[in-house]
N, C-alpha and C. Protein backbone atom coordinates (compact mmCIF):
# COMPACT_ATOMS: atom_id res chain seq x y z
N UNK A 1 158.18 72.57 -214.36
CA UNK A 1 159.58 72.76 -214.11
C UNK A 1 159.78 73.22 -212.67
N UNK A 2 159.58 72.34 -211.84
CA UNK A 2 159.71 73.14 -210.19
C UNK A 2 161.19 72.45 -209.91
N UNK A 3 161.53 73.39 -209.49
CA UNK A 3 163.44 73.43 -209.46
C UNK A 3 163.45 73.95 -208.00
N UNK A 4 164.79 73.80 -207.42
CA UNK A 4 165.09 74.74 -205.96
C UNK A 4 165.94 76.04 -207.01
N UNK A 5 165.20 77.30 -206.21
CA UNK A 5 165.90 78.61 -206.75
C UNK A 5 167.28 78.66 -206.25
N UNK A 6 167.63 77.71 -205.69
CA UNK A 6 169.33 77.61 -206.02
C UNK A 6 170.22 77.32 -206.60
N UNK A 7 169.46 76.71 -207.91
CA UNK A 7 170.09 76.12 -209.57
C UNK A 7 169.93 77.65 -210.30
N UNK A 8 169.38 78.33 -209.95
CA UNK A 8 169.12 79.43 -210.73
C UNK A 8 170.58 80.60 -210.23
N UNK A 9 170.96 80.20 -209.25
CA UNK A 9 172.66 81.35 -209.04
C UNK A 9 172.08 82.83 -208.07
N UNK A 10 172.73 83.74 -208.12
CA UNK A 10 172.44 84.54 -207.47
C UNK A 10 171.72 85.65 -208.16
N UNK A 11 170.60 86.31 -207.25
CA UNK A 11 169.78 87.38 -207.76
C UNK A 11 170.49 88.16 -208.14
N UNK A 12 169.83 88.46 -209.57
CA UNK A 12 170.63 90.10 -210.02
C UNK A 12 169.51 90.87 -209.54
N UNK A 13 168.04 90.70 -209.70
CA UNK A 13 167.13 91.84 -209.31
C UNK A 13 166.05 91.20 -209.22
N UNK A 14 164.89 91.86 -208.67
CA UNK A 14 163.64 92.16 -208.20
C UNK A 14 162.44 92.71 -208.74
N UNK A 15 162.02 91.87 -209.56
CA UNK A 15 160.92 92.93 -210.20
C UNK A 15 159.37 92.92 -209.29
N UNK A 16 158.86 93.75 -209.26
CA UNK A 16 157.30 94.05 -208.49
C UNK A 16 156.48 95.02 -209.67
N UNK A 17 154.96 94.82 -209.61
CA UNK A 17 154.40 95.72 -210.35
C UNK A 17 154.17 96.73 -209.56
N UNK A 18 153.83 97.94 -210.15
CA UNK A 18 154.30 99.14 -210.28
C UNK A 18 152.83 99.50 -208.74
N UNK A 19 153.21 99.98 -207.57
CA UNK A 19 152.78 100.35 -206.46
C UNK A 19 151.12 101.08 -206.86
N UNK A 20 151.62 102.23 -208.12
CA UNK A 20 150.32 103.00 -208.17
C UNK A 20 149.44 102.37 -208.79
N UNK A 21 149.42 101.76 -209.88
CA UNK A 21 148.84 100.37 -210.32
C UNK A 21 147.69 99.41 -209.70
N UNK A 22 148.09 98.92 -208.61
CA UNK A 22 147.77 98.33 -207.41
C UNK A 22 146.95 99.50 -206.64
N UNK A 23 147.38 100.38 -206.31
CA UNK A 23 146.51 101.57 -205.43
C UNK A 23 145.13 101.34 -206.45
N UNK A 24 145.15 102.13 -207.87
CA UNK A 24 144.47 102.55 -208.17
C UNK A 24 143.50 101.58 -208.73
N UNK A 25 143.52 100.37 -209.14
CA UNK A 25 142.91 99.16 -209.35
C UNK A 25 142.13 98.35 -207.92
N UNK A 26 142.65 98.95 -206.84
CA UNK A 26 141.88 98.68 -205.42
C UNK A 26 140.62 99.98 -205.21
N UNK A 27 141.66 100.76 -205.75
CA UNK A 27 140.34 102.07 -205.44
C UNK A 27 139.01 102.18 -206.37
N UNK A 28 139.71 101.84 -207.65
CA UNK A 28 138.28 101.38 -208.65
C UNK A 28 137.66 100.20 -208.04
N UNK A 29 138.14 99.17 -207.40
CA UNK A 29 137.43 98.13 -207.13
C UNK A 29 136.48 98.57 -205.84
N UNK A 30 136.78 99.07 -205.04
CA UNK A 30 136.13 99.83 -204.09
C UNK A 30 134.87 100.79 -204.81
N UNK A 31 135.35 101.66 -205.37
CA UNK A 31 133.90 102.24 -205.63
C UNK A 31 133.10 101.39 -206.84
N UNK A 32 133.17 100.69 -207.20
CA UNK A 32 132.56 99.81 -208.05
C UNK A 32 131.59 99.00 -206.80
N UNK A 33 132.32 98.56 -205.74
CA UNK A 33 131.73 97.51 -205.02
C UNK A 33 130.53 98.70 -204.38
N UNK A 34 130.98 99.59 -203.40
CA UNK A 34 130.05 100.44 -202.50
C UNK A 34 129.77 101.32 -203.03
N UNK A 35 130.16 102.17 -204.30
CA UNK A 35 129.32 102.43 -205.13
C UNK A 35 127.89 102.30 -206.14
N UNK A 36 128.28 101.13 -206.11
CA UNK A 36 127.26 100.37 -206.83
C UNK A 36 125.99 100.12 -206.24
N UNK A 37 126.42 99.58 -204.70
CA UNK A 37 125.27 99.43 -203.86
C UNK A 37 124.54 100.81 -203.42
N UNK A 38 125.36 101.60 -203.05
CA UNK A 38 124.94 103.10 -202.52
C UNK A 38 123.65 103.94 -203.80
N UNK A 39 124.35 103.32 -205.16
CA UNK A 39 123.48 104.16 -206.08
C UNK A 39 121.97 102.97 -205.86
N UNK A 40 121.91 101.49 -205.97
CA UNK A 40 121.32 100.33 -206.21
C UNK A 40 119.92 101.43 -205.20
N UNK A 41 120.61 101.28 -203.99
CA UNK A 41 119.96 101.61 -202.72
C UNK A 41 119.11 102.70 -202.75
N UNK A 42 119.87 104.15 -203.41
CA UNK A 42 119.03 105.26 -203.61
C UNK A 42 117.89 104.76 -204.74
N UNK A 43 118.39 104.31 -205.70
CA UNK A 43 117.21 104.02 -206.66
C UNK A 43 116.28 102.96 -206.18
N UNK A 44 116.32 102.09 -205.20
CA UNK A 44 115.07 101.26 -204.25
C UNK A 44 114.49 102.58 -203.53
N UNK A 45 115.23 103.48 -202.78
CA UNK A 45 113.98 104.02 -202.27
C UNK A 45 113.98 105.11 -202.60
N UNK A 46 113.74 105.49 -203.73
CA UNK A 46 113.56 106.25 -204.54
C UNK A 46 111.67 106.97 -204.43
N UNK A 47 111.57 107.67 -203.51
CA UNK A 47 109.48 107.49 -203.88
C UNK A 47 109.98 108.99 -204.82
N UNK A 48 108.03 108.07 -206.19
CA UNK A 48 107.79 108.92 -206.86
C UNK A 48 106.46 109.21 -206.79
N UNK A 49 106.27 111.03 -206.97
CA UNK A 49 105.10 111.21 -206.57
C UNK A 49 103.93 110.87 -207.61
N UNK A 50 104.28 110.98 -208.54
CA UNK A 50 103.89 110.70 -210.42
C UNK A 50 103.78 109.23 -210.29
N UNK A 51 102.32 108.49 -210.52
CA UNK A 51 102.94 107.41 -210.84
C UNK A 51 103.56 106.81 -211.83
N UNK A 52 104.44 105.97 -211.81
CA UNK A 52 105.34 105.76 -213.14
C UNK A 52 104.74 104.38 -214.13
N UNK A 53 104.91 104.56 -215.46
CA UNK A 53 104.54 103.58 -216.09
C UNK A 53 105.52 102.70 -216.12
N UNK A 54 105.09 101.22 -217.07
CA UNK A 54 105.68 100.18 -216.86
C UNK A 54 107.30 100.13 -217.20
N UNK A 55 107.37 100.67 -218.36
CA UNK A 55 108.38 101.30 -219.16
C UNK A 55 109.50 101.54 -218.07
N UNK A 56 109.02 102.64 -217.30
CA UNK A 56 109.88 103.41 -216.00
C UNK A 56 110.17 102.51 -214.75
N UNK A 57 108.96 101.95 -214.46
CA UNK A 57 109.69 100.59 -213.16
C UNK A 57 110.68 99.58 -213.87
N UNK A 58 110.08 99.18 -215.30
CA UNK A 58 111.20 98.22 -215.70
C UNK A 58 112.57 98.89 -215.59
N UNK A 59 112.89 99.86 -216.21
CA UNK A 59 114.10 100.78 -216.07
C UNK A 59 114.64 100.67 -214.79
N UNK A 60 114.02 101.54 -213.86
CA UNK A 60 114.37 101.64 -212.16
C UNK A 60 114.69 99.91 -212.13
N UNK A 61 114.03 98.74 -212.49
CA UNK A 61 114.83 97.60 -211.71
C UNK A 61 115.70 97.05 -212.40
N UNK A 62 115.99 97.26 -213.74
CA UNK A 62 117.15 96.75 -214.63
C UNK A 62 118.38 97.81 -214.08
N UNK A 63 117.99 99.41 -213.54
CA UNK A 63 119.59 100.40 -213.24
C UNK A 63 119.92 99.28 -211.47
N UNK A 64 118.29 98.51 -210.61
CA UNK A 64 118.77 98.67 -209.84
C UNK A 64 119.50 97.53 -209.82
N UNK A 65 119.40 96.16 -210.55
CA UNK A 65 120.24 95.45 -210.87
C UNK A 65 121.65 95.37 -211.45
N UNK A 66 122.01 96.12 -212.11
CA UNK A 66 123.19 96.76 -213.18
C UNK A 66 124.15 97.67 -211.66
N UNK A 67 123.28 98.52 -210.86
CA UNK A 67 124.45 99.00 -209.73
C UNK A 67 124.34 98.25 -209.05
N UNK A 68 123.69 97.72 -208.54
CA UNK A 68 123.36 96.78 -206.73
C UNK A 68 124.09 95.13 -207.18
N UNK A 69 124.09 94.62 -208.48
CA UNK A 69 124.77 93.45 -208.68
C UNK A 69 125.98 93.39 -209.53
N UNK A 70 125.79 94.31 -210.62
CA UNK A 70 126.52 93.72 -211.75
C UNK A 70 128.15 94.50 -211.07
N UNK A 71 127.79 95.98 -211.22
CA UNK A 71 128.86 96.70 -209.88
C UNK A 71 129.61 96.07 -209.15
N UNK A 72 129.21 95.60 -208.08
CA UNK A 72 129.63 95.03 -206.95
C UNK A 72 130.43 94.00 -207.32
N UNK A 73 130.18 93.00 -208.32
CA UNK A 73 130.63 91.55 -208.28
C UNK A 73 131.86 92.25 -209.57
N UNK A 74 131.79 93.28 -210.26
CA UNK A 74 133.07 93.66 -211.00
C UNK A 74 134.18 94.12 -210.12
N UNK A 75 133.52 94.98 -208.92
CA UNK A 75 134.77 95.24 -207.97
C UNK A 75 135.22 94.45 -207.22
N UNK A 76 134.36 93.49 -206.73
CA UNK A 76 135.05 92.66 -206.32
C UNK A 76 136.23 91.30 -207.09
N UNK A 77 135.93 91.18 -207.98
CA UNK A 77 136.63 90.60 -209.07
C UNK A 77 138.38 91.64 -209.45
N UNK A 78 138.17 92.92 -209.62
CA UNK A 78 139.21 93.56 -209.13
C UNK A 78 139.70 93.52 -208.72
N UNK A 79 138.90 93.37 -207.13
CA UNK A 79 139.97 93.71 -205.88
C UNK A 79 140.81 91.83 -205.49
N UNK A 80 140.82 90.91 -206.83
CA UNK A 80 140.85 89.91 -206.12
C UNK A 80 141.67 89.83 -206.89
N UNK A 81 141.79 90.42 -208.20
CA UNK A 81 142.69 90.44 -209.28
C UNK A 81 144.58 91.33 -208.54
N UNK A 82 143.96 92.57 -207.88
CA UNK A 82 144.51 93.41 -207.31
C UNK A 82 145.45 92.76 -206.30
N UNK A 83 144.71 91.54 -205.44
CA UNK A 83 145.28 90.67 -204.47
C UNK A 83 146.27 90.38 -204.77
N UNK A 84 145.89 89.47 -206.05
CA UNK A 84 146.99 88.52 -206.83
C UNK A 84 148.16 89.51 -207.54
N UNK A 85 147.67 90.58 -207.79
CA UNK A 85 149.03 91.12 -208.56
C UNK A 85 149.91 92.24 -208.07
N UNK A 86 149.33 92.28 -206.54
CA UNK A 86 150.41 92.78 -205.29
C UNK A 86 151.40 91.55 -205.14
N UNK A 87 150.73 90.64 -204.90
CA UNK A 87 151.82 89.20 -204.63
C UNK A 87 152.57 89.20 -205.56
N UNK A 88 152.44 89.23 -206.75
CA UNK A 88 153.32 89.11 -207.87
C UNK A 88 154.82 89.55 -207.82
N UNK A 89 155.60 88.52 -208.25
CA UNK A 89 156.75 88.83 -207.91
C UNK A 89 157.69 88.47 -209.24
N UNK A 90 159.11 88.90 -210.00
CA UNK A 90 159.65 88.01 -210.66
C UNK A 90 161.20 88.36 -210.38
N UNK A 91 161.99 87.15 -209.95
CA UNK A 91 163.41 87.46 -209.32
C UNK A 91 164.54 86.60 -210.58
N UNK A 92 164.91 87.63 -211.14
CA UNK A 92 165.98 87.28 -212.31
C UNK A 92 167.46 86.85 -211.67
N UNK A 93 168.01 86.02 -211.92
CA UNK A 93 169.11 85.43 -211.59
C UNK A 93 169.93 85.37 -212.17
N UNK A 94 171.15 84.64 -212.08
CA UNK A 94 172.55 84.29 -213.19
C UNK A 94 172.05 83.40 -214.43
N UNK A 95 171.23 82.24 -213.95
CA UNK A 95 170.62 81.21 -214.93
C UNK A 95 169.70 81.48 -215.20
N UNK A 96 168.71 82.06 -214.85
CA UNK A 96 167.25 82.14 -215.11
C UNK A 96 166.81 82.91 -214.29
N UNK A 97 165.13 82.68 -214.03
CA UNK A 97 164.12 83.71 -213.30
C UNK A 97 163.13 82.57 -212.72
N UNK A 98 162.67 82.71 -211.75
CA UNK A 98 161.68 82.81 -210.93
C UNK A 98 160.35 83.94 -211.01
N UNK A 99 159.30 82.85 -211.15
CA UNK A 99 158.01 83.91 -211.66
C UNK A 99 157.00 83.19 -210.48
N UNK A 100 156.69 84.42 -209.30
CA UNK A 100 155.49 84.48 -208.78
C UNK A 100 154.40 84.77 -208.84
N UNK A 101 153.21 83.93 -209.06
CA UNK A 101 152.08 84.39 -209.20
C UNK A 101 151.03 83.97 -208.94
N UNK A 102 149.80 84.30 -208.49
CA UNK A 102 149.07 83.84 -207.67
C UNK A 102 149.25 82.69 -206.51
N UNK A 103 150.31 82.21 -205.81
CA UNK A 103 150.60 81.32 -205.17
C UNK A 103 151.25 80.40 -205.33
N UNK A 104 151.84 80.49 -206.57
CA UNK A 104 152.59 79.40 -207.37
C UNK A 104 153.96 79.67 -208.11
N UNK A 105 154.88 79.23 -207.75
CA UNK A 105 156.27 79.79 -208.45
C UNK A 105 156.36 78.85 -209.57
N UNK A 106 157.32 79.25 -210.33
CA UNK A 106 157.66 78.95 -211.39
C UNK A 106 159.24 79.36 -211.69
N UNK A 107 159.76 78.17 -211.98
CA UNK A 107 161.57 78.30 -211.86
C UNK A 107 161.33 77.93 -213.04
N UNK A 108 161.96 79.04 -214.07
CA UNK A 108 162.77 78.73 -215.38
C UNK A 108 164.27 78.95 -215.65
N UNK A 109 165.19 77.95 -216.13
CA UNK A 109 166.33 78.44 -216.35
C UNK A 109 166.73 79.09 -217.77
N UNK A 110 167.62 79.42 -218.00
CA UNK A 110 167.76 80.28 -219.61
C UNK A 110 167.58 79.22 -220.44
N UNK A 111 167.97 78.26 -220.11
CA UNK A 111 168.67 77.44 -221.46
C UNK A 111 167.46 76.56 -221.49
N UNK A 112 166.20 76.83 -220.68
CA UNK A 112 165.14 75.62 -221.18
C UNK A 112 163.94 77.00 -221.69
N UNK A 113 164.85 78.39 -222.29
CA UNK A 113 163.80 79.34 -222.86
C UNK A 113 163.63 78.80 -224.38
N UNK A 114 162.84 78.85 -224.98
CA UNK A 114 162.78 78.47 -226.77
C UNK A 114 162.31 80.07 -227.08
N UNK A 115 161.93 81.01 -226.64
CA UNK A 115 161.93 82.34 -227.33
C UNK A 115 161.60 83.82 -226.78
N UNK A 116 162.09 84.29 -226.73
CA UNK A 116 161.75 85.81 -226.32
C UNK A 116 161.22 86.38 -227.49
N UNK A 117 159.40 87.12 -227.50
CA UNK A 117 159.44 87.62 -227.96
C UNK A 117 159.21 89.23 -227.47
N UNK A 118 159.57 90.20 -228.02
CA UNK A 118 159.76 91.71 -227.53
C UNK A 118 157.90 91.99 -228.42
N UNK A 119 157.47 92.60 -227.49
CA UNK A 119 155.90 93.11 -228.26
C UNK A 119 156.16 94.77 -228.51
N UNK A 120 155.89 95.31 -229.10
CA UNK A 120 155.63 97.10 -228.95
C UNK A 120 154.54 97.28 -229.46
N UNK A 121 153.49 98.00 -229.10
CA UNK A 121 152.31 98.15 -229.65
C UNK A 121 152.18 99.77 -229.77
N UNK A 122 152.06 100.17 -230.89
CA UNK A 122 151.93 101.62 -230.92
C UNK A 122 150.52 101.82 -230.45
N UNK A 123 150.41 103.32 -230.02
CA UNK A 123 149.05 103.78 -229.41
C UNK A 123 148.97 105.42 -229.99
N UNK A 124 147.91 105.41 -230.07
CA UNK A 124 147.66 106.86 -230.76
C UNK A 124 146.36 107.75 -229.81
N UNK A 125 146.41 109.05 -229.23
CA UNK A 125 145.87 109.23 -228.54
C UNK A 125 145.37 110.36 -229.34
N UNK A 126 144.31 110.87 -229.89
CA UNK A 126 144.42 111.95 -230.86
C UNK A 126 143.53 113.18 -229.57
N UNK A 127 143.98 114.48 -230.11
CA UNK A 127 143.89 115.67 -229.36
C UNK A 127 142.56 116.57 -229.79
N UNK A 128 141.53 116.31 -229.24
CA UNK A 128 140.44 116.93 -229.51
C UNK A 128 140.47 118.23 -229.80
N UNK A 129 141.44 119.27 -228.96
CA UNK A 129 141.28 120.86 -229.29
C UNK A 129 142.35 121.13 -230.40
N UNK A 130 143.06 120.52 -230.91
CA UNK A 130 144.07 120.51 -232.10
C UNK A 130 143.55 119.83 -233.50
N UNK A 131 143.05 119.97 -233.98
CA UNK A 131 142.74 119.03 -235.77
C UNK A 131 144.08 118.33 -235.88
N UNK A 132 144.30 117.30 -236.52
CA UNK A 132 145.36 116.27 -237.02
C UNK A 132 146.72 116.27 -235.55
N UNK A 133 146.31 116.70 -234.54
CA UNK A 133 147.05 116.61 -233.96
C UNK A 133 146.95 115.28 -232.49
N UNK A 134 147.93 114.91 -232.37
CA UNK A 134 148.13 112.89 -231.67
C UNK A 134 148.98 112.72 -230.73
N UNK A 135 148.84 112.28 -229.80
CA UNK A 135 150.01 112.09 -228.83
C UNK A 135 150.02 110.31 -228.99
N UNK A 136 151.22 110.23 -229.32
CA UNK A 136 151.75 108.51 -229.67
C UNK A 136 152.61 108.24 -228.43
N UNK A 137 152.39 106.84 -228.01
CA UNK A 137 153.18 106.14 -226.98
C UNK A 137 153.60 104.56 -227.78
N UNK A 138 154.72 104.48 -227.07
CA UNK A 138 154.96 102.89 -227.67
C UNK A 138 154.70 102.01 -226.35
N UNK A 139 154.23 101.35 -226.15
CA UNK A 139 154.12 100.26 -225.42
C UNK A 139 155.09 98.79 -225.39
N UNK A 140 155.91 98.70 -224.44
CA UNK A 140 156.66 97.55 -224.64
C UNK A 140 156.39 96.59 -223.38
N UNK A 141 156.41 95.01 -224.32
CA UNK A 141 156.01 93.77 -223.39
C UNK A 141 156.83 93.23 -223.87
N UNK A 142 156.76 91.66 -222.93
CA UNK A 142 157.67 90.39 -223.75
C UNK A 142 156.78 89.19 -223.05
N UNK A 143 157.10 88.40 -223.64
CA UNK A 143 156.18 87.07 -223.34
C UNK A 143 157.53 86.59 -223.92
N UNK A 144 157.57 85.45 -222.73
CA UNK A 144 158.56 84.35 -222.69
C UNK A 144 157.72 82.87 -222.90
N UNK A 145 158.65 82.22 -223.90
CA UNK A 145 158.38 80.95 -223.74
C UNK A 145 159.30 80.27 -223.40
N UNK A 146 159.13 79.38 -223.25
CA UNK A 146 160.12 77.97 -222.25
C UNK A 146 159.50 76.80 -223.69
N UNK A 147 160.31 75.80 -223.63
CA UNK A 147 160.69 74.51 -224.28
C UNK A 147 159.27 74.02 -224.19
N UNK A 148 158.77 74.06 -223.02
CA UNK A 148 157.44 73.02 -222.86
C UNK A 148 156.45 73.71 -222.96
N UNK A 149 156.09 75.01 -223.60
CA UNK A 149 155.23 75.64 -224.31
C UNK A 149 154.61 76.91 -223.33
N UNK A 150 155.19 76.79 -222.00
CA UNK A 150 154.58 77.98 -221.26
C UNK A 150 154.75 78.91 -221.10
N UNK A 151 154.15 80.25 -221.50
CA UNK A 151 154.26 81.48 -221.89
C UNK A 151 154.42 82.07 -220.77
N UNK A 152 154.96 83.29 -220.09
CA UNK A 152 155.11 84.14 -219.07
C UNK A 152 155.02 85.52 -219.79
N UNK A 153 154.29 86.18 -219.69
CA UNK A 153 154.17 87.69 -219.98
C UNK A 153 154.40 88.86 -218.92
N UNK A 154 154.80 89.44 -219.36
CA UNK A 154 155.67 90.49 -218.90
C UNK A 154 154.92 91.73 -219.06
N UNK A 155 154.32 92.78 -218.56
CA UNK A 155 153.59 93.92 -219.09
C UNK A 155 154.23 95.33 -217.87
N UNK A 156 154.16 96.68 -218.58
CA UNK A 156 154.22 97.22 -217.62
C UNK A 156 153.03 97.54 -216.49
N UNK A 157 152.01 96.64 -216.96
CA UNK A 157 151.01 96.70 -215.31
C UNK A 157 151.60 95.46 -214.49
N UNK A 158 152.56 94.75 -214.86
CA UNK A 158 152.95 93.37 -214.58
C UNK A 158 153.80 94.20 -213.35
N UNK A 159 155.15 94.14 -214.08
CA UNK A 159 156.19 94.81 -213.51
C UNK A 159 156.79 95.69 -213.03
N UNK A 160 157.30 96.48 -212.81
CA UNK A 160 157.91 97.94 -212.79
C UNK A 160 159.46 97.87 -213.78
N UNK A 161 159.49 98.76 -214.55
CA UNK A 161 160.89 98.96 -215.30
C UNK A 161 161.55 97.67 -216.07
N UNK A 162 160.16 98.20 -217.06
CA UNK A 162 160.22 96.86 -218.44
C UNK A 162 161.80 97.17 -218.89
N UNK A 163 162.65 98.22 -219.30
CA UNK A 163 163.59 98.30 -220.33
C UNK A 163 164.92 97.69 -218.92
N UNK A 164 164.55 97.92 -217.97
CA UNK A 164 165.69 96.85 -216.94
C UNK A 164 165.87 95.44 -217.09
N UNK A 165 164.24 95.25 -217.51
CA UNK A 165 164.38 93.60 -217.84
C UNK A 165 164.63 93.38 -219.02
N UNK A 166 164.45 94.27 -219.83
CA UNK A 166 164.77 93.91 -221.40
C UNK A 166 166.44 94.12 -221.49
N UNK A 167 166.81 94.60 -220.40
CA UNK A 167 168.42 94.38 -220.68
C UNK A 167 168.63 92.72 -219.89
N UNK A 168 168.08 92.81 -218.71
CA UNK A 168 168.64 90.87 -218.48
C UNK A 168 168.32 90.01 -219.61
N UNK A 169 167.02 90.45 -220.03
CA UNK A 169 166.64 89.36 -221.31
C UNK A 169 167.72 89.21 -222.10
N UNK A 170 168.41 90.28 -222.79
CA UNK A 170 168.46 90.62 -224.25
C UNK A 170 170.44 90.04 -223.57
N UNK A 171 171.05 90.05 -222.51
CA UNK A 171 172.17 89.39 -221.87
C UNK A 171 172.56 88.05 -221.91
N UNK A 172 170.62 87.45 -221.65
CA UNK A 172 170.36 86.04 -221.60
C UNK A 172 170.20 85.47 -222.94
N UNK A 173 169.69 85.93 -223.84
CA UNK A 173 169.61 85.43 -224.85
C UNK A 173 171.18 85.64 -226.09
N UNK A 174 172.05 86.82 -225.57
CA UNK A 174 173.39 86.58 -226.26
C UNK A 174 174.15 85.78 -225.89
N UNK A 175 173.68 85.16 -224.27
CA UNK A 175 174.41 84.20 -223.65
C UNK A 175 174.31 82.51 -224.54
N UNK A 176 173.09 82.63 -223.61
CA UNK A 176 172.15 81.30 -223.81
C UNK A 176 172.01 80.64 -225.48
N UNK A 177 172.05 82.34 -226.74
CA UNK A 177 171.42 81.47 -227.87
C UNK A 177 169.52 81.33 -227.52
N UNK A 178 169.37 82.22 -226.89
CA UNK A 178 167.82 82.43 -227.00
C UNK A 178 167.34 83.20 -228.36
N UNK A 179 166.46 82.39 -229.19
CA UNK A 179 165.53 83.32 -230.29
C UNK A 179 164.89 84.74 -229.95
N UNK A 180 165.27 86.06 -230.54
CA UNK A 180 164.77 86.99 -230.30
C UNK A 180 163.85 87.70 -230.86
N UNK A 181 162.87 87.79 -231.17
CA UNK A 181 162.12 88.34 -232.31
C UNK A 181 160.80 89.61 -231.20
N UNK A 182 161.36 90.45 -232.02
CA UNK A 182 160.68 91.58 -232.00
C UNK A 182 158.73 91.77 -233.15
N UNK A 183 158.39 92.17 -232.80
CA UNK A 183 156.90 91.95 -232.96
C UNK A 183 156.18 93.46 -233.00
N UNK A 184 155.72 94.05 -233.79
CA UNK A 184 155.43 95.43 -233.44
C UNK A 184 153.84 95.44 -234.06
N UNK A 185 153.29 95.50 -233.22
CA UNK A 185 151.44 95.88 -233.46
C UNK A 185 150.55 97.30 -233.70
């Protein structure tokens, strides 16, 4: 569906994912990458005065593989993930939305949506120094579909200020005659 974003009317808003998000998914990717190597490195030159049995070198080269490779290539995979979801963009309009992502837009208008669904996923965090005691969060997403089967998901690591968009949605779909179905996990 590649359209000019000028069938879509004028921006009501701007969505971006959430700044700290991005910080902190670069900074894990960082110490994953030079972390990994820094520990890889101490454990190569590691001298022991004891000599070590087989058991123990196998160990020392499976930790030094696991920091010096496996590390590195997860942070970097991060930080590439991190790339892509600074760029990320989604600009809601009169007719529809515009979804940026990884380099590629995507113009949907309302009336070629076939369903909104609303996700909430409860979460239960239980409190170690309290017996029976839980700190609960609800989690809310939406995944959009369009007519021709392509899903757009919506998360709050996606976006910033899911219940802003759940009011354009929930506008668009009293407009439009969009299916609404709520979903709770």
């Amino acid at each position: 569906m590649n359209q000019n974003t000028n069938s879509l009317g004028e921006t009501r808003h701007t969505f971006r994912p959430k700044m700290a998000n991005i910080g902190a998914g670069a900074v894990i990717g960082l110490l994953l990458l030079f972390g990994g190597l820094a520990i890889a490195i101490s454990f190569a030159r590691a001298h022991h005065p004891v000599p070590q049995g087989i058991g123990d070198t196998i160990g020392n080269y499976v930790l030094i593989v696991l920091c010096g490779v496996i590390a590195p290539l997860c942070g970097i995979v991060l930080l590439v993930y991190m790339k892509r979801l600074a760029s990320h963009r989604v600009d809601v309009h009169d007719n529809g939305f515009s979804y940026y992502y990884a380099g590629v837009t995507d113009i949907c208008l309302w009336t070629d949506l076939e369903k909104i669904n609303e996700v909430l996923t409860e979460e239960q965090l239980k409190v170690l120094k309290v017996p029976g005691a839980v700190i609960k969060n609800t989690d809310r997403s939406f995944i959009i579909r369009r007519k021709d089967g392509k899903d757009f998901d919506f998360t709050v690591n996606s976006i910033d200020s899911i219940p802003r968009l759940a009011k354009y949605l929930k506008q668009a779909s009293a407009k439009f005659g969009i299916l609404w179905e709520r979903i709770t996990q």
